[in-house]
N, C-alpha and C. Protein backbone atom coordinates (compact mmCIF):
# COMPACT_ATOMS: atom_id res chain seq x y z
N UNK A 1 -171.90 -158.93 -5.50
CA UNK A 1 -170.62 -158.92 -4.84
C UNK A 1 -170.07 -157.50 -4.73
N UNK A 2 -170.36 -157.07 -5.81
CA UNK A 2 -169.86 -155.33 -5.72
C UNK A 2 -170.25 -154.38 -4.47
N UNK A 3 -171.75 -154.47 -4.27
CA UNK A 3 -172.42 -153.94 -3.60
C UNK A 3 -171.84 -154.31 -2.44
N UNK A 4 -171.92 -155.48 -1.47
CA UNK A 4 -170.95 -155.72 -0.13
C UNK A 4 -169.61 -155.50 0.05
N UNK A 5 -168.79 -155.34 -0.78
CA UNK A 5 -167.46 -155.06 -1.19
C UNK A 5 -167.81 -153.18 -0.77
N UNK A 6 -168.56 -152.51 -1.53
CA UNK A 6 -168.63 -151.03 -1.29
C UNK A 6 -169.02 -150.63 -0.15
N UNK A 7 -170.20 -151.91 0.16
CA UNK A 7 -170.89 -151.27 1.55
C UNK A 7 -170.32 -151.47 2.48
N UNK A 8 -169.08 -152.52 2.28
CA UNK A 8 -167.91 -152.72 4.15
C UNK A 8 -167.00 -151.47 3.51
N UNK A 9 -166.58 -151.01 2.63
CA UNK A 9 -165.42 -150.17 2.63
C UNK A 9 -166.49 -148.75 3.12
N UNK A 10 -167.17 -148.19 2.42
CA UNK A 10 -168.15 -147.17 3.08
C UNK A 10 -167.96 -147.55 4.85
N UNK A 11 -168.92 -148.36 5.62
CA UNK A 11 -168.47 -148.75 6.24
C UNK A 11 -167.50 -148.27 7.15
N UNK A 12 -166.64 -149.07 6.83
CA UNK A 12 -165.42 -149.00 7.50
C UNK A 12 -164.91 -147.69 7.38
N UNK A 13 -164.84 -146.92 6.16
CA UNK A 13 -164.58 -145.53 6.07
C UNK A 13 -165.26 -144.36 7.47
N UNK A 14 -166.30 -144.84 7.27
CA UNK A 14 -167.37 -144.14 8.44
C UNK A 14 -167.17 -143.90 9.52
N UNK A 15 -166.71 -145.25 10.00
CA UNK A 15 -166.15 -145.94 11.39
C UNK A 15 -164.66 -144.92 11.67
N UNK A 16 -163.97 -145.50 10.38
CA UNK A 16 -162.82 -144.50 11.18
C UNK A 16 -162.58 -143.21 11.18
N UNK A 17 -163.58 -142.64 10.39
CA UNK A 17 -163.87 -141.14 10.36
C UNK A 17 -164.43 -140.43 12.01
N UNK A 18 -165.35 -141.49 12.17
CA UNK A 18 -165.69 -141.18 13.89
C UNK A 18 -164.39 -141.45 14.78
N UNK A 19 -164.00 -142.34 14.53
CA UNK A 19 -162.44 -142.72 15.80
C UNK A 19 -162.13 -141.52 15.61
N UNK A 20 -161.41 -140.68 14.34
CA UNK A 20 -160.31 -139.72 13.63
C UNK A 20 -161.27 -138.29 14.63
N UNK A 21 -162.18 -138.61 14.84
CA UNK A 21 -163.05 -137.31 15.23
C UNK A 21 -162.49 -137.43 16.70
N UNK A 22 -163.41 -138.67 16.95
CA UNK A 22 -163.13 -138.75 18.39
C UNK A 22 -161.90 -138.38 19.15
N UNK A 23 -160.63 -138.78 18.18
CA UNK A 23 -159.08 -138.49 18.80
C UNK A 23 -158.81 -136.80 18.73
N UNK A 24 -159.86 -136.78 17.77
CA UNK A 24 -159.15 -134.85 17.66
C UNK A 24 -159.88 -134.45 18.41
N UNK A 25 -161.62 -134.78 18.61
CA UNK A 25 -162.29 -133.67 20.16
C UNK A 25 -161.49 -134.22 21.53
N UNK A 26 -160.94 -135.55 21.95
CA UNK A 26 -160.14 -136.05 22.71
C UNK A 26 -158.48 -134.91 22.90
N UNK A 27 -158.09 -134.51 22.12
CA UNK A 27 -156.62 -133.52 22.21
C UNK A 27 -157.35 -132.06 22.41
N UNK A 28 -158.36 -131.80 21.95
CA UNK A 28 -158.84 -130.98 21.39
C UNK A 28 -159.27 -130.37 23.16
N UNK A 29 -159.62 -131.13 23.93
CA UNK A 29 -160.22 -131.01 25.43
C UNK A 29 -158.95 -130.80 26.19
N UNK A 30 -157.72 -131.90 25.98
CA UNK A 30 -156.31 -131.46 26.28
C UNK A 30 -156.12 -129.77 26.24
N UNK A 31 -156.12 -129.33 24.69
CA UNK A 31 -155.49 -127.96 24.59
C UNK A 31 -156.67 -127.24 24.79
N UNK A 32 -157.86 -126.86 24.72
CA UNK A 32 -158.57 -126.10 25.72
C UNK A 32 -158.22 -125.90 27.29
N UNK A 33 -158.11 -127.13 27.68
CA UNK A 33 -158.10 -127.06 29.40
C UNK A 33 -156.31 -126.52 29.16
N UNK A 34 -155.33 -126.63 28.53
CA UNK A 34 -154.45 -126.35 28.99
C UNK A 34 -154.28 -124.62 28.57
N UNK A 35 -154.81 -124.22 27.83
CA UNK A 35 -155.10 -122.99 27.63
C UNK A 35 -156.00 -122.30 28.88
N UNK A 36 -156.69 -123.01 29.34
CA UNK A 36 -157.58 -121.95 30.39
C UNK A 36 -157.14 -122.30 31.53
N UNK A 37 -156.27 -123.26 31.88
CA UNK A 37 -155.38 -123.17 33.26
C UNK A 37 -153.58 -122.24 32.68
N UNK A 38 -153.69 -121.75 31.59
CA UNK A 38 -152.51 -120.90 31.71
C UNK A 38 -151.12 -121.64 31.48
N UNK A 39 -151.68 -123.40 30.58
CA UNK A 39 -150.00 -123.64 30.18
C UNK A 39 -149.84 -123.83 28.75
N UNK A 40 -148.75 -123.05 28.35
CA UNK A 40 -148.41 -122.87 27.60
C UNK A 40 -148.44 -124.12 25.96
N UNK A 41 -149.03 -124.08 25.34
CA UNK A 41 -148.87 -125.19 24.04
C UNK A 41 -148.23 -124.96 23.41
N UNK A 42 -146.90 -125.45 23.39
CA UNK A 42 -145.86 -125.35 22.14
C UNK A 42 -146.34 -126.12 20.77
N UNK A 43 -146.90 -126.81 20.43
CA UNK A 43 -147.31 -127.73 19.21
C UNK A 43 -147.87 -128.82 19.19
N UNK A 44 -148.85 -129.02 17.95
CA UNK A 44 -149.69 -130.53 18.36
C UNK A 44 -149.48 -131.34 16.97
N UNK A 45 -149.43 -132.51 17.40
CA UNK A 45 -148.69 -133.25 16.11
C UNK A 45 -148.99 -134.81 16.01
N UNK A 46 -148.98 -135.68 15.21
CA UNK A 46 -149.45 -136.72 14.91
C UNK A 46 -148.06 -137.64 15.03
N UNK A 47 -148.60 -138.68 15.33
CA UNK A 47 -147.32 -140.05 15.28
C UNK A 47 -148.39 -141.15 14.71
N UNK A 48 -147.66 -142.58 15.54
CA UNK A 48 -148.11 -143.23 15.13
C UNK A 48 -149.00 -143.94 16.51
N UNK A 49 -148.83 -143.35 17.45
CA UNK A 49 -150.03 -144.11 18.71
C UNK A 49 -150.75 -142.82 18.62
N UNK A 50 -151.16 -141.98 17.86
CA UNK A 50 -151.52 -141.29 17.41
C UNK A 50 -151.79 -139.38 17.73
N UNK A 51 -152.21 -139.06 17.90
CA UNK A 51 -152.35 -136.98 18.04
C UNK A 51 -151.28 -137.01 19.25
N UNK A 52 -150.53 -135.63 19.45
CA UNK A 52 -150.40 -135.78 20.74
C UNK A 52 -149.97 -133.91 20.82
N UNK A 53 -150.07 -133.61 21.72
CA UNK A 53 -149.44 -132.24 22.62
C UNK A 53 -148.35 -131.62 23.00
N UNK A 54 -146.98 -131.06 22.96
CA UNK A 54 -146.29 -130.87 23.72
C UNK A 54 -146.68 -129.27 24.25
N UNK A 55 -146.55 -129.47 25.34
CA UNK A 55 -146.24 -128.24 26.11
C UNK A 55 -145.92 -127.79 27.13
N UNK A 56 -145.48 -126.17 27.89
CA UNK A 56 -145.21 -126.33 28.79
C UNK A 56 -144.93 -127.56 30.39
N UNK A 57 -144.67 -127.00 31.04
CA UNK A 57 -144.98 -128.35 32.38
C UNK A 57 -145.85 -127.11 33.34
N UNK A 58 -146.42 -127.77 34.07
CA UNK A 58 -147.09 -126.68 35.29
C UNK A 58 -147.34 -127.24 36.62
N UNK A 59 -147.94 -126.63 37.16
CA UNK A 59 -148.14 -127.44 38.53
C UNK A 59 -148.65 -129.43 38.08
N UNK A 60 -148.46 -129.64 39.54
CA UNK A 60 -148.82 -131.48 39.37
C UNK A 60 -150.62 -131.48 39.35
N UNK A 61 -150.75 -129.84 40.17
CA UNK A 61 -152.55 -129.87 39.93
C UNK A 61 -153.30 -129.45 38.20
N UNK A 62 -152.41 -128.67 37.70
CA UNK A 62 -152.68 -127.85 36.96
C UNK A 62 -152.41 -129.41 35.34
N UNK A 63 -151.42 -130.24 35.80
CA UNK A 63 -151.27 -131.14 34.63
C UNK A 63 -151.79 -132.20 35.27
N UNK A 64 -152.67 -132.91 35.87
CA UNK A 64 -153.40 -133.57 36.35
C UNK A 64 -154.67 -133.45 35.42
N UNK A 65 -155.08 -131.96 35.85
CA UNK A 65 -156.57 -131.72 35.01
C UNK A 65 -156.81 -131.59 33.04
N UNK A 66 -155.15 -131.00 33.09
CA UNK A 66 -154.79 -131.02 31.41
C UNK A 66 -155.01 -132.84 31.15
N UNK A 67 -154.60 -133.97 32.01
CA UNK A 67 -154.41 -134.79 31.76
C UNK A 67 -156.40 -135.43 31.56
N UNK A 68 -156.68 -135.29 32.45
CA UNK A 68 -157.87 -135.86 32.82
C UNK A 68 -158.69 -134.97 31.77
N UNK A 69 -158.50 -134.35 30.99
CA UNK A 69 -159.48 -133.36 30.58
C UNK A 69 -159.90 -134.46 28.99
N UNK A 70 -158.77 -134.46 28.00
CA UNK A 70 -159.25 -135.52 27.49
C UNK A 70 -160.18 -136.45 27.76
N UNK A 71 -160.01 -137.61 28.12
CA UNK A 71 -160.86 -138.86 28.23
C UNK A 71 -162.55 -138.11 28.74
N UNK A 72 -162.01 -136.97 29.55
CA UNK A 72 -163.42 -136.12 30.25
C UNK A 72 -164.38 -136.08 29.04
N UNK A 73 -163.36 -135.35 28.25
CA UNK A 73 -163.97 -134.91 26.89
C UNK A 73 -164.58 -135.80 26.69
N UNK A 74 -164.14 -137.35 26.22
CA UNK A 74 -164.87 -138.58 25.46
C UNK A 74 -165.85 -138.84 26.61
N UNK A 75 -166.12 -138.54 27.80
CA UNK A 75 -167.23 -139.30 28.19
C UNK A 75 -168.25 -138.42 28.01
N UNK A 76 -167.95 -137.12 27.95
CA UNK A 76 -169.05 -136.02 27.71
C UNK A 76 -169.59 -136.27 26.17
N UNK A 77 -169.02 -136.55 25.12
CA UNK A 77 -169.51 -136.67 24.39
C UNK A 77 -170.16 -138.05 23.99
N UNK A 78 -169.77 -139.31 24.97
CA UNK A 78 -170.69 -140.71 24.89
C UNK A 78 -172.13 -140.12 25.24
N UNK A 79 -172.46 -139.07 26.57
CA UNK A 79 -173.24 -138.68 26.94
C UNK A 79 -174.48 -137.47 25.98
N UNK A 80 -173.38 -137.16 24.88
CA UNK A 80 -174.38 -136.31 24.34
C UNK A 80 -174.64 -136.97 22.84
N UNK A 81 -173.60 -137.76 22.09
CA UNK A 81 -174.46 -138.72 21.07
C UNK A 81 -174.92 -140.21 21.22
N UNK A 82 -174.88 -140.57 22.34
CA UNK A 82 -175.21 -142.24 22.54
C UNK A 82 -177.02 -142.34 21.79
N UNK A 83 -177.17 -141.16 22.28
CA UNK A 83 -178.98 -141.34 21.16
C UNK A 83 -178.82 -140.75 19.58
N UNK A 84 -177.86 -140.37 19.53
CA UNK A 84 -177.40 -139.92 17.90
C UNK A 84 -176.99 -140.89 16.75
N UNK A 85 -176.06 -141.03 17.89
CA UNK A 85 -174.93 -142.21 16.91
C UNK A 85 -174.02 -143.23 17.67
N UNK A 86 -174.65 -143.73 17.78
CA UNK A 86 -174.09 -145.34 19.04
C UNK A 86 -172.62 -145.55 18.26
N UNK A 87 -172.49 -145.84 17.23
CA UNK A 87 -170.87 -145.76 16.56
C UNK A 87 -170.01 -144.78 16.84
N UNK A 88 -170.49 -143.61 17.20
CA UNK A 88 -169.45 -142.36 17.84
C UNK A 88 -169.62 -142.72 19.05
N UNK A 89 -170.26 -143.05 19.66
CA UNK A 89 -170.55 -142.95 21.66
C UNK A 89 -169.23 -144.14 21.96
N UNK A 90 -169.35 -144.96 20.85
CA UNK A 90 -168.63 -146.45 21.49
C UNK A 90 -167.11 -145.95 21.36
N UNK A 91 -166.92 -145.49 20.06
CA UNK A 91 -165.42 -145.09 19.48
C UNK A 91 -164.93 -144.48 21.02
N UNK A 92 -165.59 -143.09 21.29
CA UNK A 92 -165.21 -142.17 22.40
C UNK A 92 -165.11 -142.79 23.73
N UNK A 93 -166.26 -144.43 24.22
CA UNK A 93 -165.95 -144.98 24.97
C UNK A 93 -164.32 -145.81 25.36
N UNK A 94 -164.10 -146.57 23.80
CA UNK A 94 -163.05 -146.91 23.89
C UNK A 94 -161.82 -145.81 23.94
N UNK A 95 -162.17 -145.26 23.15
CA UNK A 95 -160.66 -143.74 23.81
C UNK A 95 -160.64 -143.61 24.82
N UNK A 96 -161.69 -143.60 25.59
CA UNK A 96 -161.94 -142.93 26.77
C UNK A 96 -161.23 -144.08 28.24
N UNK A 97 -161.49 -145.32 27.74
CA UNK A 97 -161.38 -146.09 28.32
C UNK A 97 -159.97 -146.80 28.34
N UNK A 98 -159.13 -146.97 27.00
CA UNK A 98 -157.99 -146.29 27.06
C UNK A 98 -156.93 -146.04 27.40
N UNK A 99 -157.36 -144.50 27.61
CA UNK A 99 -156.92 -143.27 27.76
C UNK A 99 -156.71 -143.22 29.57
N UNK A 100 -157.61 -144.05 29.89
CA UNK A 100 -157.62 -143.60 31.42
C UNK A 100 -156.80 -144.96 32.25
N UNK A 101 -156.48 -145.92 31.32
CA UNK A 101 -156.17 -147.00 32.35
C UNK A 101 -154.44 -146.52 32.27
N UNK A 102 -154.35 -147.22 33.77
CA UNK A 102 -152.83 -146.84 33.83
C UNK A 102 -151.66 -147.18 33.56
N UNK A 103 -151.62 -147.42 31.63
CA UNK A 103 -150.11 -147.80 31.33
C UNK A 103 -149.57 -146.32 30.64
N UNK A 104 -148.21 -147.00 30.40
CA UNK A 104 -146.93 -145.91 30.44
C UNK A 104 -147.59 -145.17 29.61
N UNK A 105 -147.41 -144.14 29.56
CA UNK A 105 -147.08 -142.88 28.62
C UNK A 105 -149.47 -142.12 28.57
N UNK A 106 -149.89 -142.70 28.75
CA UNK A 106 -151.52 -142.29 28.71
C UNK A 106 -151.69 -141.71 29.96
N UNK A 107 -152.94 -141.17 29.44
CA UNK A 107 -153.46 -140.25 30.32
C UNK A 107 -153.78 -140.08 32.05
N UNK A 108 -153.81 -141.48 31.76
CA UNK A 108 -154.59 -142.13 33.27
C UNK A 108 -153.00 -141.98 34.14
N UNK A 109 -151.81 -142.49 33.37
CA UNK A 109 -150.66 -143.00 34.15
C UNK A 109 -150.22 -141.60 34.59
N UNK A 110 -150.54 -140.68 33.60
CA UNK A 110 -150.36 -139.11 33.77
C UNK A 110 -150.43 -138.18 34.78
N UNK A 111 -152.09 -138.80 34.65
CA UNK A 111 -152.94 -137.85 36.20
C UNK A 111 -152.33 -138.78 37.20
N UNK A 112 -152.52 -140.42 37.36
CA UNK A 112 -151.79 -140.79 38.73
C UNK A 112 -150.20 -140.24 39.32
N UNK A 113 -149.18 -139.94 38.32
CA UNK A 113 -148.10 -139.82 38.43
C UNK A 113 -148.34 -137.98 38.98
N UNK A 114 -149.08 -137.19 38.40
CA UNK A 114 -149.44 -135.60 39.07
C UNK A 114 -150.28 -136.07 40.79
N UNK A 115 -151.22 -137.17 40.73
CA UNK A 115 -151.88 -137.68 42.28
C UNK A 115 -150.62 -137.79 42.76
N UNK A 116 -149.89 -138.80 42.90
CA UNK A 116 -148.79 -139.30 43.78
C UNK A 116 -147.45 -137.95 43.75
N UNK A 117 -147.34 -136.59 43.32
CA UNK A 117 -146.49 -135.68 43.72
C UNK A 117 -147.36 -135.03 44.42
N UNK A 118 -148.86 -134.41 44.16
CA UNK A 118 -149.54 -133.86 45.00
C UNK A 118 -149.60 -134.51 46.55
N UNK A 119 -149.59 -136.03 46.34
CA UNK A 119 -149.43 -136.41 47.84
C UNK A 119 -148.18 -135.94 48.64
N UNK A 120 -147.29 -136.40 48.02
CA UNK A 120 -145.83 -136.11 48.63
C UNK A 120 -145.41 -134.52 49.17
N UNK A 121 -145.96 -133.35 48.18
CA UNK A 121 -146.03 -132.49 48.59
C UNK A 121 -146.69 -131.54 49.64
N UNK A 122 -147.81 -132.43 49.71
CA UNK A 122 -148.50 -132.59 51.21
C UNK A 122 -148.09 -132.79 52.29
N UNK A 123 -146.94 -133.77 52.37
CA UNK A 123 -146.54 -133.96 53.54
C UNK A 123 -145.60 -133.40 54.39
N UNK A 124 -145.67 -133.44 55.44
CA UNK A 124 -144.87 -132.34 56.13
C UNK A 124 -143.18 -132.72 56.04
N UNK A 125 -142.65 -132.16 55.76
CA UNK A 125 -141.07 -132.22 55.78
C UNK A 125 -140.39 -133.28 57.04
N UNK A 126 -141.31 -133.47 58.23
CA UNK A 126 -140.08 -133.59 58.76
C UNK A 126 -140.56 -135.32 58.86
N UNK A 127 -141.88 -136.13 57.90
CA UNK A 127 -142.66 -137.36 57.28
C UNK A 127 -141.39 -137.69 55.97
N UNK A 128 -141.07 -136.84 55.34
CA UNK A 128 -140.03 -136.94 54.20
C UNK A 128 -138.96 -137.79 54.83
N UNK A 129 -138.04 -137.34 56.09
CA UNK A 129 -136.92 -137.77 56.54
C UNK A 129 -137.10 -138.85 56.81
């Protein structure tokens, strides 16, 4: 009994050690890309829906790609351990997956909400009236 008792907590320890990874290379792709498009990171900090970013605002193109850069991150890395470690590929799938659908406050609702000003700003002024 001991032994299955240790081997689900091991386990399970494991498991969420990969999620805990996955969420930090996931922010971690955030503040790179927002560093090499030039916006500013005021601080990165933990809650309870978990890591998150504040920083500057920038163009709707420029926070589009900050937005999309995350989940990017998790599929790049399903792609480089799915023959490593199928328990990290899946974790990063589900972030990834997520991360990109479009409810309030995530990533996906993010980049659509930067799509739909890039449209508008497209259009010619006198389409506005």
């Amino acid at each position: 009994m001991n032994y299955l008792f240790a081997h689900w907590i091991f386990s399970l320890a494991g498991t969420m050690f990969l999620g805990v990874t996955a969420m930090v290379l996931h922010e971690f792709g955030h503040l790179v890309t927002s560093l090499m498009v030039g916006i500013k990171v005021k601080s990165v900090g933990m809650c309870m829906k978990g890591m998150y970013i504040v920083r500057e605002a920038g163009s709707p193109m420029k926070n589009m790609l900050v937005s999309l850069a995350g989940p990017l991150t998790n599929v790049a890395l399903i792609l480089l351990f799915w023959h490593v470690s199928t328990t990290f590929a899946l974790a990063n799938l589900c972030l990834a997956i997520c991360n990109l659908a479009p409810v309030r406050g995530s990533d996906g609702d993010r980049a659509w909400t930067c799509f739909e000003q890039m449209q508008r700003e497209s259009l010619p002024s006198t389409q506005l009236q």
